[in-house]
N, C-alpha and C. Protein backbone atom coordinates (compact mmCIF):
# COMPACT_ATOMS: atom_id res chain seq x y z
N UNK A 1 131.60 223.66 176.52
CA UNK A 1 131.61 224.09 175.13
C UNK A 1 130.22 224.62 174.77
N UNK A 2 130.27 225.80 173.93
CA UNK A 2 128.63 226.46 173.43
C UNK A 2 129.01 226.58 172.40
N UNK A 3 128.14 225.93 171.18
CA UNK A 3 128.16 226.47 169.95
C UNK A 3 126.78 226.27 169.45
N UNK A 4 126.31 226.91 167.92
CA UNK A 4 125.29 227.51 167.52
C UNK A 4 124.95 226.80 165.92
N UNK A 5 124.43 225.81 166.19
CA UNK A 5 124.05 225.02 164.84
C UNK A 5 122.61 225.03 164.53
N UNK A 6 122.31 225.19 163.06
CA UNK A 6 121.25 224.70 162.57
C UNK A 6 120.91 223.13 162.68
N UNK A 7 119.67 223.04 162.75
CA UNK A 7 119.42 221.71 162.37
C UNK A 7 117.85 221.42 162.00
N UNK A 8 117.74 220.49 161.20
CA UNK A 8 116.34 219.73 161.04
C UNK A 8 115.86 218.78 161.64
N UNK A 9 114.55 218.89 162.61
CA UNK A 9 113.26 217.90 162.76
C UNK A 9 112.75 217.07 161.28
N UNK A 10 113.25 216.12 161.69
CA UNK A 10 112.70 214.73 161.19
C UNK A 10 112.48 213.45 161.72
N UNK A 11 111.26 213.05 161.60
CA UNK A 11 110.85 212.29 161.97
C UNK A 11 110.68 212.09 163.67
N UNK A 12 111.15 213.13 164.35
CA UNK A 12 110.97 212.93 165.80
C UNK A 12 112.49 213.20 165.82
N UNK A 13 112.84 213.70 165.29
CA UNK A 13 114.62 213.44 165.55
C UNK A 13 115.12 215.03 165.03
N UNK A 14 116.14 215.69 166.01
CA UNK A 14 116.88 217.01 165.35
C UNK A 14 118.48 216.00 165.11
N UNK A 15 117.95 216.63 163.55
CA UNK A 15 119.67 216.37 162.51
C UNK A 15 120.48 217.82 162.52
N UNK A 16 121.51 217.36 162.89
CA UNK A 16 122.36 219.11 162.57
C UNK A 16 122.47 219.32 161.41
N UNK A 17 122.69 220.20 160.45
CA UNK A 17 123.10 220.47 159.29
C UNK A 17 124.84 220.58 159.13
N UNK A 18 125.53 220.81 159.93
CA UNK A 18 126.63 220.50 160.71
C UNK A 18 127.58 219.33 161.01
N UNK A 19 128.39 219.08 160.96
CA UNK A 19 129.34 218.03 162.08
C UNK A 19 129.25 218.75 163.65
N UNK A 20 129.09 218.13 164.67
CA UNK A 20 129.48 218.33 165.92
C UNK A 20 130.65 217.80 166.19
N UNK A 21 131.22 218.56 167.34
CA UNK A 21 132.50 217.95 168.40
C UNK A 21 131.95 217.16 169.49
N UNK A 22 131.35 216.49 168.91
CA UNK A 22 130.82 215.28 170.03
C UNK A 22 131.06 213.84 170.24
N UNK A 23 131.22 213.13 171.26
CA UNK A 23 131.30 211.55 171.30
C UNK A 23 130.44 210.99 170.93
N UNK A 24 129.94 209.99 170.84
CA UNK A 24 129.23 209.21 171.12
C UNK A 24 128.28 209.13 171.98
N UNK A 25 127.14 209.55 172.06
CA UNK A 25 126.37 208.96 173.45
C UNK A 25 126.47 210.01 174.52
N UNK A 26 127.32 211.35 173.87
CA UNK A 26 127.61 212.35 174.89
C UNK A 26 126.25 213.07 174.85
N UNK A 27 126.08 213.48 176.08
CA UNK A 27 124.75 214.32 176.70
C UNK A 27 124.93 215.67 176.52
N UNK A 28 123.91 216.52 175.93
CA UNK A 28 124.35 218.09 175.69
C UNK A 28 122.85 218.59 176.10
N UNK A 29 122.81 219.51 176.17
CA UNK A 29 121.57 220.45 176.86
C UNK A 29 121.14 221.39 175.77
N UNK A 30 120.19 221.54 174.92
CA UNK A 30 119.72 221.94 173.85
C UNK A 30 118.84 223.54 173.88
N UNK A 31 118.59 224.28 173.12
CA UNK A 31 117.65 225.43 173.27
C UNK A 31 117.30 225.53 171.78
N UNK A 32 116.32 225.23 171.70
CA UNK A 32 115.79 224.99 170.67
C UNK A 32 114.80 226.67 169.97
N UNK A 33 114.91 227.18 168.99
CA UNK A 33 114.33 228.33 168.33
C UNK A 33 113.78 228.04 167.05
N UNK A 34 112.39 228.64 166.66
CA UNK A 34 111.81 228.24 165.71
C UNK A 34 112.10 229.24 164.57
N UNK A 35 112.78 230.15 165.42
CA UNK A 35 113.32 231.49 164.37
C UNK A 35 113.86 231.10 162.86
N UNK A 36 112.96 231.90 162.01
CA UNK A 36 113.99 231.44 160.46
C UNK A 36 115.35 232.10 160.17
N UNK A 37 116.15 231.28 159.93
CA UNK A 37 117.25 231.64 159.77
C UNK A 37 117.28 232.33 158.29
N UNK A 38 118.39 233.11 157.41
CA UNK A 38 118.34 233.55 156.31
C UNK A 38 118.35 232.86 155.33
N UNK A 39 118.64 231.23 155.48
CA UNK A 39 118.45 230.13 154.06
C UNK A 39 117.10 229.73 154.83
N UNK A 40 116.10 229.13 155.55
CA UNK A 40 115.43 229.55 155.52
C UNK A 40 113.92 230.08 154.56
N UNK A 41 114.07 231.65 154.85
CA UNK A 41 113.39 232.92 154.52
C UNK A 41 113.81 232.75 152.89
N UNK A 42 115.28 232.34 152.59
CA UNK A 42 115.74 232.18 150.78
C UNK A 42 114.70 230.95 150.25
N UNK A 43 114.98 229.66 151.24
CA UNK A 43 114.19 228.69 150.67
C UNK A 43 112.62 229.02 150.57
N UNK A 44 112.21 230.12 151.56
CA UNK A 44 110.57 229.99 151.47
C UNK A 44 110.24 230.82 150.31
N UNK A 45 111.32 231.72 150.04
CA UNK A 45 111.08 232.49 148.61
C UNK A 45 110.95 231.57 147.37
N UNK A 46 111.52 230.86 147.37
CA UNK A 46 111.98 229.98 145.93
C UNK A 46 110.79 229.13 145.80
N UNK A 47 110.27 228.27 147.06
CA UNK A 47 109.38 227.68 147.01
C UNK A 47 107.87 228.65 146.78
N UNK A 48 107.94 229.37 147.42
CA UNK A 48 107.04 230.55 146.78
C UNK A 48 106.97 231.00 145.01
N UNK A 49 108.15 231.39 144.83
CA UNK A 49 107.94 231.93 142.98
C UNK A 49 107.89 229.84 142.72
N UNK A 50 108.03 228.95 142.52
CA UNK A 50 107.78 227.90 142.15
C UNK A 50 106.20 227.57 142.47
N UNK A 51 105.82 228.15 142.87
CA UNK A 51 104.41 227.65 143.59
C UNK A 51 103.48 227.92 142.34
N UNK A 52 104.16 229.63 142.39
CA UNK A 52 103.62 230.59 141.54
C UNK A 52 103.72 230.26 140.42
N UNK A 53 105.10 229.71 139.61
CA UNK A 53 105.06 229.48 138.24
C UNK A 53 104.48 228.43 137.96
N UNK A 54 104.25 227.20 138.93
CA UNK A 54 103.88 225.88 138.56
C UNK A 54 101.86 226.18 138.35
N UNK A 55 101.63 227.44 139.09
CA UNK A 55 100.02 227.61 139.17
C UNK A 55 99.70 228.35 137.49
N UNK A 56 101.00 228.72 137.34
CA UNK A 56 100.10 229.78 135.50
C UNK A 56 100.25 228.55 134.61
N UNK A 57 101.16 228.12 134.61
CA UNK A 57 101.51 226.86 133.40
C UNK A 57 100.15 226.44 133.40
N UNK A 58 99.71 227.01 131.75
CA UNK A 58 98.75 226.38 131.36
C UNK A 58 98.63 225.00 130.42
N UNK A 59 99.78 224.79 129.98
CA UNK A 59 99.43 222.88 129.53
C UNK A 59 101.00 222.45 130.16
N UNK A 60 100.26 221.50 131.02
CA UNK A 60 100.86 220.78 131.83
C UNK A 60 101.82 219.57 131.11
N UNK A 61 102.94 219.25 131.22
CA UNK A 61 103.84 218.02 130.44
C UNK A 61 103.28 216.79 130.97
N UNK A 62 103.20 215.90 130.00
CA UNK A 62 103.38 214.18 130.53
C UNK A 62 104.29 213.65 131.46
N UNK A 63 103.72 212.58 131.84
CA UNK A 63 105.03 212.08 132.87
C UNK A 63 106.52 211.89 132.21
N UNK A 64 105.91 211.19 131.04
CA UNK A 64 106.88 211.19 129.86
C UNK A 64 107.84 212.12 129.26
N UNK A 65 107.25 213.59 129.27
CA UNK A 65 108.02 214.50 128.88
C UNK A 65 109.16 214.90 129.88
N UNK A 66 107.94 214.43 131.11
CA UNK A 66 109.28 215.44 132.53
C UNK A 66 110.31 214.20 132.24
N UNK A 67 110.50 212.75 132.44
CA UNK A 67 111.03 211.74 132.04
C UNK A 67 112.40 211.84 131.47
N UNK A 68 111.90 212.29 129.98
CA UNK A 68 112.69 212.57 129.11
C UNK A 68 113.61 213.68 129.18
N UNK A 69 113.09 214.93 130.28
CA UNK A 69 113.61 216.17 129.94
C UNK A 69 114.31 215.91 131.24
N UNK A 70 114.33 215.26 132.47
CA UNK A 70 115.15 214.88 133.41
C UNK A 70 116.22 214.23 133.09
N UNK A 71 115.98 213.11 131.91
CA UNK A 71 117.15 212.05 131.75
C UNK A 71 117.89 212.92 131.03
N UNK A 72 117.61 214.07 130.61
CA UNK A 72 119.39 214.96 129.63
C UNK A 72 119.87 215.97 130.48
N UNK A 73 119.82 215.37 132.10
CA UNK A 73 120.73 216.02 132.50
C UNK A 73 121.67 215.46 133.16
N UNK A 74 123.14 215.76 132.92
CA UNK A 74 123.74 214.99 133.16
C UNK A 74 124.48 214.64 134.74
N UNK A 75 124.60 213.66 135.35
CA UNK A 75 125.04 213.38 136.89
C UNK A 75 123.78 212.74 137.34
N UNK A 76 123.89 212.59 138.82
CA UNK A 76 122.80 212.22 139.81
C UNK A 76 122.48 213.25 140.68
N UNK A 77 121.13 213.77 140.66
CA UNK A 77 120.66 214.84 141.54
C UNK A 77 120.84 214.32 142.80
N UNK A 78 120.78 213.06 142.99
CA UNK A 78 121.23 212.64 144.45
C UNK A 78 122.71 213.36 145.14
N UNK A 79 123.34 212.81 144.54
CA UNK A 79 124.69 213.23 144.78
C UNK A 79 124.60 214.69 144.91
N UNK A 80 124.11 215.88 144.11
CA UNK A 80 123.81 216.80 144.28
C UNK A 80 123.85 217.16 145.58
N UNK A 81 122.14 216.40 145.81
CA UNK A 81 121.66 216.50 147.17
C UNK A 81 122.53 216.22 148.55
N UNK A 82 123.00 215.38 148.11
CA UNK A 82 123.87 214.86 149.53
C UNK A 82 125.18 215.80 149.54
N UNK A 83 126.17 216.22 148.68
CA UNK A 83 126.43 216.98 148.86
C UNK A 83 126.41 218.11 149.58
N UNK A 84 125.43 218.87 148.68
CA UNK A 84 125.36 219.77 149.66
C UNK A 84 124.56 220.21 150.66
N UNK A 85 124.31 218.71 151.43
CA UNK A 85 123.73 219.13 152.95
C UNK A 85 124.46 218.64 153.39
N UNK A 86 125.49 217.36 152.75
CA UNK A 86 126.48 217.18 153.82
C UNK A 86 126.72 215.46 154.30
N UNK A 87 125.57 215.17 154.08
CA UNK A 87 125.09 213.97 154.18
C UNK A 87 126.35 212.45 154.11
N UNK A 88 126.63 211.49 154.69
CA UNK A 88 127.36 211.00 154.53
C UNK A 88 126.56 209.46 153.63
């Protein structure tokens, strides 16, 4: 079987972004590329204009304000998160 997954280095460890068709404990032979993929090149943009907007903001909020202006939104950004990477 050959197939073609993303995945993340963490902590010493590649996570697929993916489910695999794999067992348990099954042995696979890897080729690893540092190439950016197109989410990626999207994420380095976003983090880029955020970089940018967070550097002009000239009066900065309290912890308090971000606090407050986090708690009116409604759900768990967690769930968000896990979502949509997949996460179980």
């Amino acid at each position: 079987m050959v197939c073609k997954v993303e995945a993340v280095y963490e902590h010493g460890v590649l996570r697929p972004l993916e489910p695999l068709p794999l067992t348990e404990a099954q042995r696979v032979t890897l080729t690893v590329s540092d190439h950016p993929s197109g989410r990626s090149q999207r994420d380095l943009g976003i983090l880029e204009r955020a970089k940018a907007e967070a550097a002009a903001i000239t009066v900065k909020p309290t912890i308090e304000e971000v606090r407050a202006a986090l708690a009116s939104i409604p759900g768990f950004l967690a769930e968000e998160i896990i979502a949509e990477r997949g996460d179980y």
